[in-house]
C-alpha atoms as a PDB file:
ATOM      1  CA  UNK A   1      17.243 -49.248  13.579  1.00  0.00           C
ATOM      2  CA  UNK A   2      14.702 -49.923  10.255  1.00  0.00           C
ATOM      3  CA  UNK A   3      14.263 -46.840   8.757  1.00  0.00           C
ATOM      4  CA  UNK A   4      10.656 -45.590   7.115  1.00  0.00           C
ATOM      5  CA  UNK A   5      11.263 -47.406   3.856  1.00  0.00           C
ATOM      6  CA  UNK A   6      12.452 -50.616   4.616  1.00  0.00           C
ATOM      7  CA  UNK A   7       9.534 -50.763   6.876  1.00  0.00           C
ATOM      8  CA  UNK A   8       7.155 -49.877   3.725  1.00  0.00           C
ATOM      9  CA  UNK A   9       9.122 -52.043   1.137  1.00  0.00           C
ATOM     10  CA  UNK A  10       8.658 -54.896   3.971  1.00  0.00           C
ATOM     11  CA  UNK A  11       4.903 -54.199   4.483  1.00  0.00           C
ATOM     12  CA  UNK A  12       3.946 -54.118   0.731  1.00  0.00           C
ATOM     13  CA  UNK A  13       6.108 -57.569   0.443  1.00  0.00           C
ATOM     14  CA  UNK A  14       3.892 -59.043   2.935  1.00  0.00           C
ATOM     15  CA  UNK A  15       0.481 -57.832   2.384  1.00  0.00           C
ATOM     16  CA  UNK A  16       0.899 -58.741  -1.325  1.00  0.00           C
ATOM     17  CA  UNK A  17       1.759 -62.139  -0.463  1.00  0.00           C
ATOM     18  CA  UNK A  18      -0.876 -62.844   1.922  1.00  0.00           C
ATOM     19  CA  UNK A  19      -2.725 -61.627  -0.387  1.00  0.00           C
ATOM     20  CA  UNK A  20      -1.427 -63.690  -3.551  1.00  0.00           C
ATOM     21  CA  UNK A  21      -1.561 -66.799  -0.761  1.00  0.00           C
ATOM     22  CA  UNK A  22      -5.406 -66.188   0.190  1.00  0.00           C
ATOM     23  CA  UNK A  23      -6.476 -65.799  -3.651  1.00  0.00           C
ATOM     24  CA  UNK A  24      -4.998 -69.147  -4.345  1.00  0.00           C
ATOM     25  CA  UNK A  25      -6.290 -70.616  -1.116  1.00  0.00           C
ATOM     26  CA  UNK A  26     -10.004 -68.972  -2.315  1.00  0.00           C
ATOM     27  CA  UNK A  27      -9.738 -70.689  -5.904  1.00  0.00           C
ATOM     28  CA  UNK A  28      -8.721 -74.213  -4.427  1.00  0.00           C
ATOM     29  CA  UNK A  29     -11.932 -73.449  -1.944  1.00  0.00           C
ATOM     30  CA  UNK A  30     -13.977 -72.591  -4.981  1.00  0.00           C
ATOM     31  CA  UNK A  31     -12.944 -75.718  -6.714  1.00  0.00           C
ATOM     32  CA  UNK A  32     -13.909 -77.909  -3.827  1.00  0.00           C
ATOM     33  CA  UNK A  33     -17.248 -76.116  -2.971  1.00  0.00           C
ATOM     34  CA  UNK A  34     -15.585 -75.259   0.383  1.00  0.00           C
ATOM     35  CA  UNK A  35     -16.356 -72.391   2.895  1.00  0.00           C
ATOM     36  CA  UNK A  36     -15.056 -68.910   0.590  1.00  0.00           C
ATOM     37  CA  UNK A  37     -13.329 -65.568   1.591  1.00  0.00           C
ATOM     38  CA  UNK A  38     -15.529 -62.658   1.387  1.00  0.00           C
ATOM     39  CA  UNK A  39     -14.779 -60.884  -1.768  1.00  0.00           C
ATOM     40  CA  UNK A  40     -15.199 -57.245   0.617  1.00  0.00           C
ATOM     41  CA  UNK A  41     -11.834 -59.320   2.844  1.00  0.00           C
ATOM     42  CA  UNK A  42     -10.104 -59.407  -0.820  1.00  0.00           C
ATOM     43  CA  UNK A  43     -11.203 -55.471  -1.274  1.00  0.00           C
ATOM     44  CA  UNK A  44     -10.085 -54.376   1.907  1.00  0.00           C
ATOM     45  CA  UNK A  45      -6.276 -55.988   1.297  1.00  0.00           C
ATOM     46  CA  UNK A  46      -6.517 -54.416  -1.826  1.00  0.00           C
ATOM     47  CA  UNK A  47      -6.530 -51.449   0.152  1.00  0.00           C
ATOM     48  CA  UNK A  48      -4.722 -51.932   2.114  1.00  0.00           C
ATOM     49  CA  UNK A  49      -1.895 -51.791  -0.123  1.00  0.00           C
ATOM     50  CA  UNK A  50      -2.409 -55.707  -1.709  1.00  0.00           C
ATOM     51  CA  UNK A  51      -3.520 -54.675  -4.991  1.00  0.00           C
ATOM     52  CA  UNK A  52      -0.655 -56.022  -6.976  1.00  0.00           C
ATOM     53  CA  UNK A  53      -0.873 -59.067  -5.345  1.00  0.00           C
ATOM     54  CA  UNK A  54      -4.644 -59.662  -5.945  1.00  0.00           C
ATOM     55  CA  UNK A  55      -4.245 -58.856  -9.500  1.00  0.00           C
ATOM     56  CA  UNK A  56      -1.463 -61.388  -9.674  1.00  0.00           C
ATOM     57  CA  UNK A  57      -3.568 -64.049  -7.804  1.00  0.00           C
ATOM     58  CA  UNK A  58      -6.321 -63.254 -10.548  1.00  0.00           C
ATOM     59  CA  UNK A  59      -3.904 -63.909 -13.164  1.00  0.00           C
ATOM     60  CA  UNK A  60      -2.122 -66.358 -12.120  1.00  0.00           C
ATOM     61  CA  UNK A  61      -5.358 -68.778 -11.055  1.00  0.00           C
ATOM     62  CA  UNK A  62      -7.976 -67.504 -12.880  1.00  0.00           C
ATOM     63  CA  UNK A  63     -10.002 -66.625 -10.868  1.00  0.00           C
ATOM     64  CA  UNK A  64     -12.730 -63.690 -10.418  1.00  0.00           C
ATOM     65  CA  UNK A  65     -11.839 -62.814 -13.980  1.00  0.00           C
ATOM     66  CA  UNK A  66     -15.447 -62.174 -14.870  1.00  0.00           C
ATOM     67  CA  UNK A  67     -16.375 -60.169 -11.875  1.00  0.00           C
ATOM     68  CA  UNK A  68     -16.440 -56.458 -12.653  1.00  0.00           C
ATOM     69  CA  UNK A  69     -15.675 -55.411  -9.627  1.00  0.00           C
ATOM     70  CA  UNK A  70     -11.898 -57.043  -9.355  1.00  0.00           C
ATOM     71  CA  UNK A  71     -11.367 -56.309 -13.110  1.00  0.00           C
ATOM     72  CA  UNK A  72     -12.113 -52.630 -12.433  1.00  0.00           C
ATOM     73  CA  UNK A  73     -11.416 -51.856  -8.774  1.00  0.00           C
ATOM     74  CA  UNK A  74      -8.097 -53.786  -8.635  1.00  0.00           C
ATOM     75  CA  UNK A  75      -6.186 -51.977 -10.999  1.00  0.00           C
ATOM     76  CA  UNK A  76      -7.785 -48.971  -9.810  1.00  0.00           C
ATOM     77  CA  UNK A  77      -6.653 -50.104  -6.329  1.00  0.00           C
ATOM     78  CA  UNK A  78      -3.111 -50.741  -7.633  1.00  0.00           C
ATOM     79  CA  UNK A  79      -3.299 -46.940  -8.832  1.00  0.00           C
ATOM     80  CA  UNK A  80      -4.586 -45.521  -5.263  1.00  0.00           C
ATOM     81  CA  UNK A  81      -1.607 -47.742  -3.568  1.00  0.00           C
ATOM     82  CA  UNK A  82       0.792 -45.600  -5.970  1.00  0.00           C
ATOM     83  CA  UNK A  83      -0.141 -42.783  -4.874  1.00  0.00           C
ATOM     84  CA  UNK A  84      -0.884 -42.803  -1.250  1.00  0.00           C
ATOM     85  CA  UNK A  85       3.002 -44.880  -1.718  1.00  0.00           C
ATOM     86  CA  UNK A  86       4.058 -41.807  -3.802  1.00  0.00           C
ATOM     87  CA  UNK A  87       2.991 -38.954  -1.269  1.00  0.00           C
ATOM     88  CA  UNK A  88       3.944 -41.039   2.138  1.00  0.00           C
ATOM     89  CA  UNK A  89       7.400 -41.023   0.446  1.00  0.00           C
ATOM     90  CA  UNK A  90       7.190 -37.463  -0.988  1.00  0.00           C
ATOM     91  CA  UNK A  91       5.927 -36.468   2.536  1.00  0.00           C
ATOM     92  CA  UNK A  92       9.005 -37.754   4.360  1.00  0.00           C
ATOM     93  CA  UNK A  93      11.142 -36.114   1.606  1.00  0.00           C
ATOM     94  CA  UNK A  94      10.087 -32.719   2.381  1.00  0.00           C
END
């Protein structure tokens, strides 16, 4: 049987690379004036607990650098997933 964290540590691993994955998928749409993601579908995997790997995807392609909103909320995101990480571990602890 998985236990809580393994699930968790699995779940992060995947979000963040679907995440990563659709950012780079976005970019090579933007490039080729192709149908886009919603930035709110980027927000809401941020969310979700993808925040590191939006901020990655940003770095890594470029992309949405200029756009307040991802250079703000992102790393603000990454800060929420912390601590809702922090207390569901914390909670389990106790």
């Amino acid at each position: 049987m998985v236990d809580f964290y393994s699930l968790l540590a699995i779940y992060l691993v995947i979000i963040n690379i679907l995440s990563l994955l659709m950012f780079g998928y976005d970019k090579l749409k933007a490039k080729r004036n192709g149908w886009r993601i919603p930035e709110s579908r980027f927000l809401v995997l941020g969310l979700l607990g993808g925040a590191v790997g939006i901020y990655i995807g940003m770095r890594l392609f470029r992309h949405k650098t200029q756009h307040t909103l991802f250079v703000l909320g992102i790393p603000l995101l990454m800060v929420l997933n912390l601590v809702v990480i922090y207390y569901l571990i914390r909670g389990l602890l106790a």
